[in-house]
C-alpha atoms as a PDB file:
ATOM      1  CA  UNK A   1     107.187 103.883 130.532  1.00  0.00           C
ATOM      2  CA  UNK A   2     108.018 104.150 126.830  1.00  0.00           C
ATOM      3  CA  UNK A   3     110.264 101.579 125.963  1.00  0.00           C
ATOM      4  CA  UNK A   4     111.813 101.376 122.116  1.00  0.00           C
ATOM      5  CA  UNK A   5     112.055  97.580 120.980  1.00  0.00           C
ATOM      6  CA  UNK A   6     114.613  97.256 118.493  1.00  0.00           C
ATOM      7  CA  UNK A   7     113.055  95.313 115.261  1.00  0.00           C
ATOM      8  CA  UNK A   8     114.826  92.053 114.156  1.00  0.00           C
ATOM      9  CA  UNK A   9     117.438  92.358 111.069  1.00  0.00           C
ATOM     10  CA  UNK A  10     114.426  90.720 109.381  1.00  0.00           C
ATOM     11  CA  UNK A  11     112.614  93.663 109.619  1.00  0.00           C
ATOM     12  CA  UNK A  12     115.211  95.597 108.004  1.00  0.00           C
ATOM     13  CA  UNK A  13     115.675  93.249 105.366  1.00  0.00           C
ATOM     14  CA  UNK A  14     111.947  93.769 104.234  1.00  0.00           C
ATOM     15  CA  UNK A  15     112.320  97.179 104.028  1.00  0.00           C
ATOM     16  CA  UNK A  16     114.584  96.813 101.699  1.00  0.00           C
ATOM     17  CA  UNK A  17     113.562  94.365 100.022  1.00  0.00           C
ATOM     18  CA  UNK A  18     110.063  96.192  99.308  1.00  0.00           C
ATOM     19  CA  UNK A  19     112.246  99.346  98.184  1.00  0.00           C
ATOM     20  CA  UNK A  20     113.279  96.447  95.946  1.00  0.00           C
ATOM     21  CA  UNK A  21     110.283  95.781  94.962  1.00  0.00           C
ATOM     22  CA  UNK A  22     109.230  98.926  94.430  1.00  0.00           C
ATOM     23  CA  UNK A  23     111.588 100.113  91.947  1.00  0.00           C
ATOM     24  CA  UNK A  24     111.146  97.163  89.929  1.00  0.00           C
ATOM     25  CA  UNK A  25     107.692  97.566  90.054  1.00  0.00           C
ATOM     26  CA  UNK A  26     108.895 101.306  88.286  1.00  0.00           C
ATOM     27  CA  UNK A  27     110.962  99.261  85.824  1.00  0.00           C
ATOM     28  CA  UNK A  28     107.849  96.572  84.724  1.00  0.00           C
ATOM     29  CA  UNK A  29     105.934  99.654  84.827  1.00  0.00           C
ATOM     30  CA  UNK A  30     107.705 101.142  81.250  1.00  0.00           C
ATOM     31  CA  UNK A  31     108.825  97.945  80.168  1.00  0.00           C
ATOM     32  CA  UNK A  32     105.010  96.680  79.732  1.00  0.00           C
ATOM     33  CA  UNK A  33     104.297  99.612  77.249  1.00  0.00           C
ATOM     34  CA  UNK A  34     107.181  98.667  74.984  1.00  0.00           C
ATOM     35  CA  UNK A  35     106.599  94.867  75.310  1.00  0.00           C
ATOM     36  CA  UNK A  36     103.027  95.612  74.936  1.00  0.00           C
ATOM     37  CA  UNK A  37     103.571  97.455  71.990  1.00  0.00           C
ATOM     38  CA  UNK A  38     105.613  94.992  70.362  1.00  0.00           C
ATOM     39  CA  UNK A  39     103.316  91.962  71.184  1.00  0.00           C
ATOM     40  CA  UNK A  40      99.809  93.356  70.865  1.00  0.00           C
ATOM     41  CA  UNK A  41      97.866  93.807  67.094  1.00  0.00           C
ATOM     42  CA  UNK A  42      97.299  97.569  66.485  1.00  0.00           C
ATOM     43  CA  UNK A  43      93.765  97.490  67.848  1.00  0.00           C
ATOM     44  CA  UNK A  44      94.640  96.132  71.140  1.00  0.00           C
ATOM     45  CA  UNK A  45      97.533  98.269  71.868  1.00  0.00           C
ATOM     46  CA  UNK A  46      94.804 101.333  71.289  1.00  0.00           C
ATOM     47  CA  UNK A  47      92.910  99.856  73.319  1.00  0.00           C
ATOM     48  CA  UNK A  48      95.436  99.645  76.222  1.00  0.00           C
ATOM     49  CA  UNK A  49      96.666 103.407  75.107  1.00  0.00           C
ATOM     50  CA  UNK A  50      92.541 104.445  75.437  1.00  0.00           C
ATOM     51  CA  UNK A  51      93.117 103.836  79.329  1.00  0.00           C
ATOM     52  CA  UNK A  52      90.927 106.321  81.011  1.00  0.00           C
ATOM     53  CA  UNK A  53      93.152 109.241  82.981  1.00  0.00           C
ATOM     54  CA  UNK A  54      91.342 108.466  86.273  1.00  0.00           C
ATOM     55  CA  UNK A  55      93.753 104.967  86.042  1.00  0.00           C
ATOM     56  CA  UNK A  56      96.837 106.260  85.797  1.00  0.00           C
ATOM     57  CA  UNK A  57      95.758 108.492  88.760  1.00  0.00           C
ATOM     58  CA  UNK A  58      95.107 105.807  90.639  1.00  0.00           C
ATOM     59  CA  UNK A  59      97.897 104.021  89.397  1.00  0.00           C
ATOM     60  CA  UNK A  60      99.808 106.372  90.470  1.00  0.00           C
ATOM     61  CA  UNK A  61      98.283 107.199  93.786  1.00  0.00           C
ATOM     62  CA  UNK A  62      99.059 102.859  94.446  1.00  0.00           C
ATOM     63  CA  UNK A  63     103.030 103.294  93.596  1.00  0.00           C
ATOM     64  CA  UNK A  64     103.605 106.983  95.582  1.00  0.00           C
ATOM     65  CA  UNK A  65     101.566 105.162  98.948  1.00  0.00           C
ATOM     66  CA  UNK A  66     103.312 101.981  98.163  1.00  0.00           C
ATOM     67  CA  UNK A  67     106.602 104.230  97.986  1.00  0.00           C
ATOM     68  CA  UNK A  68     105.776 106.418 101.497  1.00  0.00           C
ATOM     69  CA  UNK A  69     104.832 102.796 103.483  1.00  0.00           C
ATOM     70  CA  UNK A  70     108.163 101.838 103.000  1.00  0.00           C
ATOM     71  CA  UNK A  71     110.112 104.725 103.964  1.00  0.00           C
ATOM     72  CA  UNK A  72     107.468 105.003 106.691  1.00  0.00           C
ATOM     73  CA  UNK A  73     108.941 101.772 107.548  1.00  0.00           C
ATOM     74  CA  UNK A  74     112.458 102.894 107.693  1.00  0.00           C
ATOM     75  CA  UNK A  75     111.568 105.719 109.925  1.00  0.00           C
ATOM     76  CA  UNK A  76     109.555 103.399 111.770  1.00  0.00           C
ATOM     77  CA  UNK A  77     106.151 105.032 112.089  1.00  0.00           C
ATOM     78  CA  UNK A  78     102.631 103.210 112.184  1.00  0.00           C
ATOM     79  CA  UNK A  79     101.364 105.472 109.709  1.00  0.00           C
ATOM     80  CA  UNK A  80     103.428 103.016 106.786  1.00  0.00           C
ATOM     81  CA  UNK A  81      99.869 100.536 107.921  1.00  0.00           C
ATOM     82  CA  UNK A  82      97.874 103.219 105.811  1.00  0.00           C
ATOM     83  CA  UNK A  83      99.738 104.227 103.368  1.00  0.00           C
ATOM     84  CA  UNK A  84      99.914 100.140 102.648  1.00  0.00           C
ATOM     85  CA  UNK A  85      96.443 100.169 103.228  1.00  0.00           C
ATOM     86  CA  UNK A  86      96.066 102.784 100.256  1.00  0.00           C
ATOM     87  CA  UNK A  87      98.465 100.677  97.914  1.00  0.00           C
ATOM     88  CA  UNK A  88      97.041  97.442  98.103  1.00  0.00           C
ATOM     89  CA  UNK A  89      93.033  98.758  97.537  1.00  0.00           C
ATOM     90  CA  UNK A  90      94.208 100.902  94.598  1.00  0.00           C
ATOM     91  CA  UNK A  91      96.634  97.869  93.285  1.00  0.00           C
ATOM     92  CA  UNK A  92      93.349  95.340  93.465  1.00  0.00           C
ATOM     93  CA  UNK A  93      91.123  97.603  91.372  1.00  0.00           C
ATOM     94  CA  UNK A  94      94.155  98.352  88.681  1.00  0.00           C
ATOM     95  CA  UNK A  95      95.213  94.749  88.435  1.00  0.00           C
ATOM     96  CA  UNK A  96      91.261  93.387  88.392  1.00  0.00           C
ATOM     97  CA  UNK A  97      90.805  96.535  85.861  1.00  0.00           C
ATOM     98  CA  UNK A  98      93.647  95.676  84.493  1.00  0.00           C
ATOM     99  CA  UNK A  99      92.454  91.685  83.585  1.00  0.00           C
ATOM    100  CA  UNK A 100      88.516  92.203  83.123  1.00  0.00           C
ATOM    101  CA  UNK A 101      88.044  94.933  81.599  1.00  0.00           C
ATOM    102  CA  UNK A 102      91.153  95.710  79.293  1.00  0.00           C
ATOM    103  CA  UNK A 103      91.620  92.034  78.825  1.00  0.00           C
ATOM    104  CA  UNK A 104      95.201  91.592  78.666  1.00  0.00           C
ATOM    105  CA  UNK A 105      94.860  87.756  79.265  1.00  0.00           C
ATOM    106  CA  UNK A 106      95.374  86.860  75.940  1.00  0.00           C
ATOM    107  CA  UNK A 107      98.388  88.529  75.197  1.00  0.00           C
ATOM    108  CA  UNK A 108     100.944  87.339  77.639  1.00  0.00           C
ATOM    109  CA  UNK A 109     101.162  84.746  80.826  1.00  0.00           C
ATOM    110  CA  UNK A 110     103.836  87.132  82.734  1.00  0.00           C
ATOM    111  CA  UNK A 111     101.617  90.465  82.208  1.00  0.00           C
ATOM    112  CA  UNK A 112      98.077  88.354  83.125  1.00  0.00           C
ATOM    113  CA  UNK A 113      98.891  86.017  85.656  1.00  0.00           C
ATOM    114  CA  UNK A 114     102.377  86.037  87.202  1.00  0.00           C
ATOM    115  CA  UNK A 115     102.743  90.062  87.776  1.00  0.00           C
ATOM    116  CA  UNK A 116      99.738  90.955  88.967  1.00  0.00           C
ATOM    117  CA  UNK A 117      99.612  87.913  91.924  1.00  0.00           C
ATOM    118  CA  UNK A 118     103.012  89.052  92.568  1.00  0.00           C
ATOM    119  CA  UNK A 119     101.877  92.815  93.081  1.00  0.00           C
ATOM    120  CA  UNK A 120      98.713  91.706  95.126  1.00  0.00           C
ATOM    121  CA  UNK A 121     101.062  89.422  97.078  1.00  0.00           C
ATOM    122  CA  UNK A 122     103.720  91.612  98.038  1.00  0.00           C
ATOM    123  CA  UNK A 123     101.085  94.300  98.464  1.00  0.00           C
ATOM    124  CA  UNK A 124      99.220  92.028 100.997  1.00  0.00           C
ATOM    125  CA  UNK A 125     102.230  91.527 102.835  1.00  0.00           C
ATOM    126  CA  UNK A 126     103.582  94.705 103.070  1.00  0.00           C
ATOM    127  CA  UNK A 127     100.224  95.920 104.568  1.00  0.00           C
ATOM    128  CA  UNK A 128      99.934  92.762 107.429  1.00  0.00           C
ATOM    129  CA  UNK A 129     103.366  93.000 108.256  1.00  0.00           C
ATOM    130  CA  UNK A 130     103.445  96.311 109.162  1.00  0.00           C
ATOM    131  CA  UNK A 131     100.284  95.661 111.282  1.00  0.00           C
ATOM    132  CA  UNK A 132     102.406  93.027 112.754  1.00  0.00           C
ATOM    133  CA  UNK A 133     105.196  95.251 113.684  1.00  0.00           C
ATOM    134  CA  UNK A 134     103.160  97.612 115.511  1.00  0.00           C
ATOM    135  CA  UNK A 135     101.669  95.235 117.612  1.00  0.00           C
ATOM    136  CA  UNK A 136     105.002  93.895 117.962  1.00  0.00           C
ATOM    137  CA  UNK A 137     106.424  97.560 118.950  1.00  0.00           C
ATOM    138  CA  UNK A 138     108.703  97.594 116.042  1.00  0.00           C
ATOM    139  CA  UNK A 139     107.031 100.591 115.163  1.00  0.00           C
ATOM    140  CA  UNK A 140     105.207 103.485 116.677  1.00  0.00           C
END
């Protein structure tokens, strides 16, 4: 027998928040160039424009996964447990890219420190709670 357990309003209220999420994480994502821009000597702001393409790709393959978890989510399907999977292995290697190796420590507190733990937070969470809820039945 296939029974459907209904999820908490909890669960619904993560969903949404993590659509939340991830439009602001759309938002911080073109507001960094400009405030980049503005706060970083010409050299450095080269540097950050150098980026290779295979990091945006990858960038952008984190945000789209990130995106499809959560509507996976809504629709209730175990498959959102990949796609968060995805998100938060692509979003470590931008954000440690990101620090090491572009260096953007010295430039601001918020872009070094407080964004990315927030995005490899909310990506860790997103990724165990949907575990969670399939071993919960939430989702199927």
């Amino acid at each position: 027998m296939n029974l459907d357990i209904k999820p908490p309003n909890s669960f619904w209220i993560v969903a949404f928040s993590a659509l939340f999420w991830s439009i602001i994480e759309i938002y911080f994502s073109s507001f960094e160039i400009e405030f980049l821009q503005q706060n970083l000597t010409t050299e450095e702001f080269e540097k950050m424009l150098s980026l290779p393409f295979w990091y945006i790709i990858v960038y952008m393959i984190a945000l789209f996964s990130e995106i499809i978890g959560i509507f996976m989510l809504f629709i209730r399907q175990k498959i959102a447990i990949k796609f968060f999977g995805v998100s938060l292995i692509t979003l470590l290697f931008i954000e440690f890219y990101w620090l090491f190796i572009i260096d953007i420590k010295k430039t601001s507190a918020l872009f070094s420190i407080i964004i990315p733990i927030a995005v490899i937070a909310i990506a860790t969470f997103l990724y165990f709670y949907s575990k969670n809820a399939v071993k919960k039945g939430w989702i199927k």
